[in-house]
Protein backbone atom coordinates (compact mmCIF):
# COMPACT_ATOMS: atom_id res chain seq x y z
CA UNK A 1 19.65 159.76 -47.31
CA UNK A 2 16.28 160.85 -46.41
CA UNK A 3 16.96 162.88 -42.66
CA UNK A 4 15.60 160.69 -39.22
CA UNK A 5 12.88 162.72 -37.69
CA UNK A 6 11.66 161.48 -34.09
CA UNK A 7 8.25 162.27 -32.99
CA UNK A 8 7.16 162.59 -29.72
CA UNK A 9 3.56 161.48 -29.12
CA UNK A 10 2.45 164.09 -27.07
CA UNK A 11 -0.60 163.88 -24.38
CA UNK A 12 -1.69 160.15 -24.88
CA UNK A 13 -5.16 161.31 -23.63
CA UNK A 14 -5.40 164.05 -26.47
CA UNK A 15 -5.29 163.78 -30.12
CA UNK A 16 -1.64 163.28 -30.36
CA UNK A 17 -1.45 158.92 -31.26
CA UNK A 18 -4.50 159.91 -33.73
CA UNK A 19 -2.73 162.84 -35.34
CA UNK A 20 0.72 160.59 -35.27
CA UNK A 21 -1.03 157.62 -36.95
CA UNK A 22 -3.20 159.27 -39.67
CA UNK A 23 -0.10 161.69 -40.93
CA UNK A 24 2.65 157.81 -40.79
CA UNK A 25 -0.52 156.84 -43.54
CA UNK A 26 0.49 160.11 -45.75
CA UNK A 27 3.09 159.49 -48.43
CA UNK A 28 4.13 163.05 -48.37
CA UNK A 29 5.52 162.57 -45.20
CA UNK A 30 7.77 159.13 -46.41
CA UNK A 31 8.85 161.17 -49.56
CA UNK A 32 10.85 163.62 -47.41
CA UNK A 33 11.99 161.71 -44.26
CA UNK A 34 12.27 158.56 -42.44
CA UNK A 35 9.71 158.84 -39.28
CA UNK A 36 10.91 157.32 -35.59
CA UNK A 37 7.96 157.91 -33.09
CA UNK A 38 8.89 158.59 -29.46
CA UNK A 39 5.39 157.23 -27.57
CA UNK A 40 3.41 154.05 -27.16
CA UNK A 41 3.41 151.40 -29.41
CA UNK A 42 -0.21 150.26 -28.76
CA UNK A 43 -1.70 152.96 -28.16
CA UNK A 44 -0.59 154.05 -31.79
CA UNK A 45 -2.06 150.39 -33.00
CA UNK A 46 -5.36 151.17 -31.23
CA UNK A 47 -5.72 154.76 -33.08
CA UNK A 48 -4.51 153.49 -36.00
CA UNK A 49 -6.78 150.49 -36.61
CA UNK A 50 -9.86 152.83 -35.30
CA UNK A 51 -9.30 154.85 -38.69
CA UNK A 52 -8.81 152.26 -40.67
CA UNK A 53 -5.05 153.04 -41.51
CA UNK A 54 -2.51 151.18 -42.94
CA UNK A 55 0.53 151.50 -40.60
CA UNK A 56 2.31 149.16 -38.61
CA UNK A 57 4.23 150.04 -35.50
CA UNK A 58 7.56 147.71 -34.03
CA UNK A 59 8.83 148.16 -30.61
CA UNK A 60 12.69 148.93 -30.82
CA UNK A 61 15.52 149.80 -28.58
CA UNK A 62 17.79 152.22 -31.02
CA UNK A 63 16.37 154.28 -33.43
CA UNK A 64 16.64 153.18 -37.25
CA UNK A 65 15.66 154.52 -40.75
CA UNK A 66 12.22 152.73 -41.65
CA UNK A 67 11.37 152.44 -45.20
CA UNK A 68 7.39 152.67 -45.10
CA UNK A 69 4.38 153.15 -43.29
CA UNK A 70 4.28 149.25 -42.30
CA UNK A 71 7.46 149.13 -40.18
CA UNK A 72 7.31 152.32 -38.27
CA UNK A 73 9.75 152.35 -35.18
CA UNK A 74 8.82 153.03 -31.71
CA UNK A 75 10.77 153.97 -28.49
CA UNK A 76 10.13 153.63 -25.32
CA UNK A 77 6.65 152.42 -25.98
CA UNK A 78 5.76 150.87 -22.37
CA UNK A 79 6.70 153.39 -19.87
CA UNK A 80 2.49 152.89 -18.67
CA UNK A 81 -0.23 150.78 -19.00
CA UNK A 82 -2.44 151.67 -21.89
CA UNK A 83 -5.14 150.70 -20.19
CA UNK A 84 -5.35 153.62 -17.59
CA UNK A 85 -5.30 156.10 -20.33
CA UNK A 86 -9.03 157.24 -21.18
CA UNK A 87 -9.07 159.87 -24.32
CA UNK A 88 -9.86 163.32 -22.74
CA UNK A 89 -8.73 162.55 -19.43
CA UNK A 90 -5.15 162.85 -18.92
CA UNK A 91 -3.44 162.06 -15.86
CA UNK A 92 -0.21 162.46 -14.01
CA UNK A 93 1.18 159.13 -15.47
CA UNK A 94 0.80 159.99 -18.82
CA UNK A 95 2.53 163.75 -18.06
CA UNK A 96 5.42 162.02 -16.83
CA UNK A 97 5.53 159.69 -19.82
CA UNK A 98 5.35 163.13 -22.02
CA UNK A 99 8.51 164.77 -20.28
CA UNK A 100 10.28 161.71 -20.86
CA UNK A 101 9.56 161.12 -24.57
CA UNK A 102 10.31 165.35 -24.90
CA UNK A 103 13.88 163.98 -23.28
CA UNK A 104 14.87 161.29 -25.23
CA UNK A 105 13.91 162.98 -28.56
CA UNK A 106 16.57 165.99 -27.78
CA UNK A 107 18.84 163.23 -26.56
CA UNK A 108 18.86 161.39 -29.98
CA UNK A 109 19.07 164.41 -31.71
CA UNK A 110 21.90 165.94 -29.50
CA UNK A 111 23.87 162.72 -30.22
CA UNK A 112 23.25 162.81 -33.49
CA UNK A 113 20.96 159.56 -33.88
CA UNK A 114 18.37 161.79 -35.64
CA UNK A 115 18.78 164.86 -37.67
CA UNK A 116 15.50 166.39 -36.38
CA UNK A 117 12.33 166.46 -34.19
CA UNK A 118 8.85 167.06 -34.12
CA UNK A 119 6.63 167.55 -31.25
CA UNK A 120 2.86 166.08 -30.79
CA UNK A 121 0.90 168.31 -28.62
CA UNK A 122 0.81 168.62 -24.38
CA UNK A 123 -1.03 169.82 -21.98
CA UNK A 124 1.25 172.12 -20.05
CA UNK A 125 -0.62 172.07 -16.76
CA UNK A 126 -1.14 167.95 -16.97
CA UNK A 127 2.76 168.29 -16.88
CA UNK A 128 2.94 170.41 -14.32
CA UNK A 129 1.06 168.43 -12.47
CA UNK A 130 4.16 165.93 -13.20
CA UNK A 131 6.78 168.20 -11.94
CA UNK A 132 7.27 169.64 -15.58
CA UNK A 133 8.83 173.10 -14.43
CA UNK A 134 8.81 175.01 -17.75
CA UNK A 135 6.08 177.20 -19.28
CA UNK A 136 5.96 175.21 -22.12
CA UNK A 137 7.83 173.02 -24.85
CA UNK A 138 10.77 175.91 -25.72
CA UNK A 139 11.80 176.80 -22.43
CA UNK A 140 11.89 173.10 -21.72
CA UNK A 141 13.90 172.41 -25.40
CA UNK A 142 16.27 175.48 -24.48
CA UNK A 143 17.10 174.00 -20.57
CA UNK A 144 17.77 170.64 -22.49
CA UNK A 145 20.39 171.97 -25.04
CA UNK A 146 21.73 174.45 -22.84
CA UNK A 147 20.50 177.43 -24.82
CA UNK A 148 19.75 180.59 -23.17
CA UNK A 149 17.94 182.15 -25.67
CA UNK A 150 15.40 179.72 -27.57
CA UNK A 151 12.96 181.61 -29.66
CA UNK A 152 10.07 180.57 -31.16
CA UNK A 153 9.04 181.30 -34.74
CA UNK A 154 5.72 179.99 -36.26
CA UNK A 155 4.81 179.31 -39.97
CA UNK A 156 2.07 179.33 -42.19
CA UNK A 157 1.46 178.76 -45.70
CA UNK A 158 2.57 182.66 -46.38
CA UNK A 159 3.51 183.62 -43.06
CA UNK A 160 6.70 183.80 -40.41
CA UNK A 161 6.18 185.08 -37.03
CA UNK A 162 8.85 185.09 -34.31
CA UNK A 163 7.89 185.98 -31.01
CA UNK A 164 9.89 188.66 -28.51
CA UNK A 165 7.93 187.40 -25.28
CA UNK A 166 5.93 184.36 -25.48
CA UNK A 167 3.44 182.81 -22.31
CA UNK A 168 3.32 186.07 -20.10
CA UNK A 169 0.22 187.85 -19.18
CA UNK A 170 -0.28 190.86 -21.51
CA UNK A 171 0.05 193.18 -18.56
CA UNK A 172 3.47 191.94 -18.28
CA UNK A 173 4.23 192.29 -22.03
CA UNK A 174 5.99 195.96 -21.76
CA UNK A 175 8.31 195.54 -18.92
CA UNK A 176 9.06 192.04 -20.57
CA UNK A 177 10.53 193.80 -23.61
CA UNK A 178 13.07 195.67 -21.18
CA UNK A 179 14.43 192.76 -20.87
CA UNK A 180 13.44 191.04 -23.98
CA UNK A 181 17.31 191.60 -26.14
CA UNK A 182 15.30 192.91 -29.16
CA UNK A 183 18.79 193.00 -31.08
CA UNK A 184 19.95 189.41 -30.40
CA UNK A 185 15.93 188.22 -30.95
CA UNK A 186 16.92 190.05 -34.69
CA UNK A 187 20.32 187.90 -34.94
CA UNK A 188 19.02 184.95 -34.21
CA UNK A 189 16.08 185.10 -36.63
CA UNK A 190 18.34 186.69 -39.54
CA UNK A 191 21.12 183.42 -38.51
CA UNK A 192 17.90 181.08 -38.52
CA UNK A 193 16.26 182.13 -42.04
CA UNK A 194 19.98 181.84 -43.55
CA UNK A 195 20.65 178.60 -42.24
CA UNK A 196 17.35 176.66 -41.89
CA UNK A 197 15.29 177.94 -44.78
CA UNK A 198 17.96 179.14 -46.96
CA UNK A 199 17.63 182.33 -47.70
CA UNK A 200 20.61 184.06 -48.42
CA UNK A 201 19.10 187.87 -47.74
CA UNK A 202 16.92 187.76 -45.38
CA UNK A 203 13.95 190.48 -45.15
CA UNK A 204 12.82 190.86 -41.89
CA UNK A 205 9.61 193.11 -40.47
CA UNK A 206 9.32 194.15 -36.78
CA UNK A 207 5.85 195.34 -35.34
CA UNK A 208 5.26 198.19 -33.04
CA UNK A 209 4.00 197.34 -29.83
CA UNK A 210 1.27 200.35 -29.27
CA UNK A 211 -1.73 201.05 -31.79
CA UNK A 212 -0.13 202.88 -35.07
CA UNK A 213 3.04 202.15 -34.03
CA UNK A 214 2.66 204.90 -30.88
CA UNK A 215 1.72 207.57 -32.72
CA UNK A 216 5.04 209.53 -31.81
CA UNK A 217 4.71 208.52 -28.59
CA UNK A 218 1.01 209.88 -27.79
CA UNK A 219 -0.10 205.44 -27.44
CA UNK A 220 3.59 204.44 -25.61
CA UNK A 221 7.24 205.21 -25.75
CA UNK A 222 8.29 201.38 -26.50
CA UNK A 223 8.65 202.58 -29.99
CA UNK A 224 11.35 204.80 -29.93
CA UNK A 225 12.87 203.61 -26.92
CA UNK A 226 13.07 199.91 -27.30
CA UNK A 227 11.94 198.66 -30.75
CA UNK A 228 13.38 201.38 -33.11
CA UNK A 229 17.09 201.40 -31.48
CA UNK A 230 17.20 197.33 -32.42
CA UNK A 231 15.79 198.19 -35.70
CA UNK A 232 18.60 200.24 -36.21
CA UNK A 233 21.16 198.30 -34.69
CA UNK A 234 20.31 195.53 -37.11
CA UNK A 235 20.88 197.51 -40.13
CA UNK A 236 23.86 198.80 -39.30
CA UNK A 237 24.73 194.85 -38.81
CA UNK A 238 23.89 193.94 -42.27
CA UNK A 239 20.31 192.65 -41.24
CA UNK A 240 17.57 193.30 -43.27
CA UNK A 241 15.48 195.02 -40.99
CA UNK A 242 12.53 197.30 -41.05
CA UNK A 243 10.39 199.09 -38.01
CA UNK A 244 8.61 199.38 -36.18
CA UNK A 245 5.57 199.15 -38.18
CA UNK A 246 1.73 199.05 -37.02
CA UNK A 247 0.94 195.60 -36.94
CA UNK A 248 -2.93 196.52 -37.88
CA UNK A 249 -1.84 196.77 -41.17
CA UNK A 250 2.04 194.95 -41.80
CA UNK A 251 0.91 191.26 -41.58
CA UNK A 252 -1.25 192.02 -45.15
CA UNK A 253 1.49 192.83 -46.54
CA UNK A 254 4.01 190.07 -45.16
CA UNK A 255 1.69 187.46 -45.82
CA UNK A 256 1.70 189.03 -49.71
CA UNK A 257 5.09 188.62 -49.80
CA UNK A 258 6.88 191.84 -48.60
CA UNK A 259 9.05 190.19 -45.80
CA UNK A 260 10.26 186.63 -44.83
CA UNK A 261 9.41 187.36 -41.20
CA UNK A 262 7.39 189.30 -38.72
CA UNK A 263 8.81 190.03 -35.52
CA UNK A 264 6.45 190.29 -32.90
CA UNK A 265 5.85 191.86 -29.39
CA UNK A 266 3.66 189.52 -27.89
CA UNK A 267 1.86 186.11 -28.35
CA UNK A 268 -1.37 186.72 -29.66
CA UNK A 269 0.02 189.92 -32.11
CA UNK A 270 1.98 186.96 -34.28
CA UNK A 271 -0.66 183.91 -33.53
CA UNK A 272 -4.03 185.41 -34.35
CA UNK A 273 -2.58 186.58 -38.09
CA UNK A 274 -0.77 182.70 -38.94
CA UNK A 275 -3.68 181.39 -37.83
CA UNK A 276 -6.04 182.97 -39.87
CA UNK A 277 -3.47 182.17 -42.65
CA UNK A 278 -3.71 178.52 -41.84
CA UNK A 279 -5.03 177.17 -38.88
CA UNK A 280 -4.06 173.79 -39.31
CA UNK A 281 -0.72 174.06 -41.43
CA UNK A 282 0.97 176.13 -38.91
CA UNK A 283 3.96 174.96 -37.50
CA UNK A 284 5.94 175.96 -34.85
CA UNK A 285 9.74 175.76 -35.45
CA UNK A 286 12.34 176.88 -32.32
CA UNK A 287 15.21 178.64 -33.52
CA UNK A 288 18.97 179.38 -32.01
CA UNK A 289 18.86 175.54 -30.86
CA UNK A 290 21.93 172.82 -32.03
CA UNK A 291 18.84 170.36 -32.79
CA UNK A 292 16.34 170.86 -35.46
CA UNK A 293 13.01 171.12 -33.51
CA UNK A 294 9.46 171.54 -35.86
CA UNK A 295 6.00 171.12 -33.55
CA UNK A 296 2.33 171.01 -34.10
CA UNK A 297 0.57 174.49 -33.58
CA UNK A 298 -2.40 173.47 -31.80
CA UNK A 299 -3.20 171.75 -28.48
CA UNK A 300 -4.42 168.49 -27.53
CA UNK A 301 -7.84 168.83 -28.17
CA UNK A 302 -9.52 166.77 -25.95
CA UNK A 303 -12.96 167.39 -27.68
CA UNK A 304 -11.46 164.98 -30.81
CA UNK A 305 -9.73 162.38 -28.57
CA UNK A 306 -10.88 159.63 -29.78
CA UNK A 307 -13.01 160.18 -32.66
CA UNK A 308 -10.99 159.73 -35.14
CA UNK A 309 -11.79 162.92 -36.51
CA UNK A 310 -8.55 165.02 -35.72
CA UNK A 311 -6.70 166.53 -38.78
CA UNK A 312 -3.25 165.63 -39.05
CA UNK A 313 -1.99 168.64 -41.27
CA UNK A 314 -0.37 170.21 -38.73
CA UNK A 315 2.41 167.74 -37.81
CA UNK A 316 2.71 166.52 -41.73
CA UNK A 317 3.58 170.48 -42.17
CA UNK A 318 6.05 169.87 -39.25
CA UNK A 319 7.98 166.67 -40.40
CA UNK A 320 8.42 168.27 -43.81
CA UNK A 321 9.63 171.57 -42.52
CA UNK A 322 11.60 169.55 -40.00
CA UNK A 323 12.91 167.39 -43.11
CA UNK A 324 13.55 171.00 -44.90
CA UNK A 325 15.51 172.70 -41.98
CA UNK A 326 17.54 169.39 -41.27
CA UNK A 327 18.82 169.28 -45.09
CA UNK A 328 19.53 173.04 -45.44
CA UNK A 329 22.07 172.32 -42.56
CA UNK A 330 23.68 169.46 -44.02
CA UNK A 331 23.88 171.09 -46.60
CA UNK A 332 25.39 174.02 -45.40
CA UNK A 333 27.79 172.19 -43.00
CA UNK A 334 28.90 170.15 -45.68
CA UNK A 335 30.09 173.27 -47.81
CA UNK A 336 31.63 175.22 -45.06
């Protein structure tokens, strides 16, 4: 059996029943899952008859494995009135709708009701605003499934970047790492490439912090203090792990092939490089979770609320990699 996916909405005032509509029209999502949207029912009708698309959404109470595009499920489609929501202009209501859809999805999936999720894009300080207390969707995913340690990895067509700190000012980036468990960030993405994208060795890259990797300490000492005792650690683990290597020049050659994944210091050092790989194929993929959880990499881009002119690639990438990482564990659990 094709694996459930739920998708959360995300911001109704963003681009997130659009993006949800156009990628339920795309057969290449239906070949590899069976879609379950988390949101509002006609709100998705409204975006989806504004682009002409040939989906059709049905209000339901449980989720359940739809066969097509024209009998999509949808829960908890009427916790506001579609009416106050005006694309671009979010408001508190819709936040607290958000948080709730972000709930249920992690509860079906915790109980086993789905074998996956995938994430439409929010507006963290609209949730805020809500009483969302979480920097963003992992912390939030990682408080949900009791998880300490949720890390977030993002892919691209040729790329896999896991990030040591994530949203932090970049002034806070060094004293982060301190703190940051470089070694256990290495388990988890060496566990995480086994399991989820089945890889049975593993070659992993880790960046340098400093310009040219410190230059033996003349640019920084997080090198050889922090970053190359992990490194090391790893290996003698039986991880495939090398660094720390300048990132000016390691993400050419991960992206041609050299490693499965780049482990990175800080947000931007991973982001800027996938997203020049593929800006809107990225997906971003939380790993050391029970659930399977896939997202969107990019925001709710207000600018395109609306028009009808959003690209869906992004979450299409994400139910099929969410679809991917589901079956790898099935299969894995059912062999073990």
């Amino acid at each position: 059996m094709k694996p459930r996916v739920a998708i959360t909405m995300g911001e109704p005032a963003g681009v997130g029943p659009e993006v949800v509509a156009r990628a339920l029209a795309d057969r290449r999502v239906w070949e590899v899952c069976a879609p379950i949207v988390i949101g509002h029912r006609r709100l998705l009708e409204q975006a989806a008859k504004a682009q002409s698309l040939e989906v059709r959404f049905v209000d339901e109470l449980r989720p359940r494995a739809a066969a097509g595009p024209d009998d999509v499920p949808v829960l908890l489609g009427e916790l506001f009135d579609p009416a106050l929501v005006t694309p671009g202009k979010p408001t508190p209501e819709t936040g607290r709708a958000v948080i709730r859809w972000i709930e249920e999805a992690v509860r079906l999936a915790r109980g086993g009701e789905v074998e996956a999720m995938a994430t439409g894009p929010i507006d963290k300080a609209v949730l805020s605003r809500a009483g969302f207390g979480f920097p963003g969707h992992t912390e939030f995913l990682g408080a949900l499934c009791e998880t300490p340690r949720p890390v977030m990895m993002l892919a691209s067509p040729r790329l896999r970047v896991v990030l040591a700190t994530i949203h932090i000012p970049l002034s806070a980036v060094p004293g982060q790492l301190e703190a940051a468990d470089l070694p256990g960030l290495l388990r988890i993405t060496d566990a995480a490439l086994r399991r989820d994208f089945a890889l049975s060795r593993p070659r992993i890259a880790v960046a340098a912090l400093n310009p040219h990797g410190g230059e033996g300490g003349m640019f920084g000492d997080e090198e050889e203090r922090l970053i190359r005792p992990a490194v090391e650690g790893a290996r003698r683990a039986g991880i495939d792990a090398v660094g720390p290597l300048p990132a000016d020049t390691l993400f050419f050659h991960a992206r041609e092939g050299a490693w499965d994944a780049v482990v990175c210091m800080y947000h931007d050092q991973g982001l800027i490089p996938l997203k020049m790989d593929g800006f809107m194929e990225g997906v971003n993929v939380t790993l050391g979770l029970p659930i399977v959880r896939t997202s969107v990499d990019h925001g709710t881009a207000y600018d395109l609320a609306g028009t009808g002119r959003a690209d869906p690639e992004s979450l299409v990438a994400a139910l099929r990699m969410a679809a991917e990482v589901a079956t790898n564990r099935a299969r894995i659990a059912k062999n073990s």
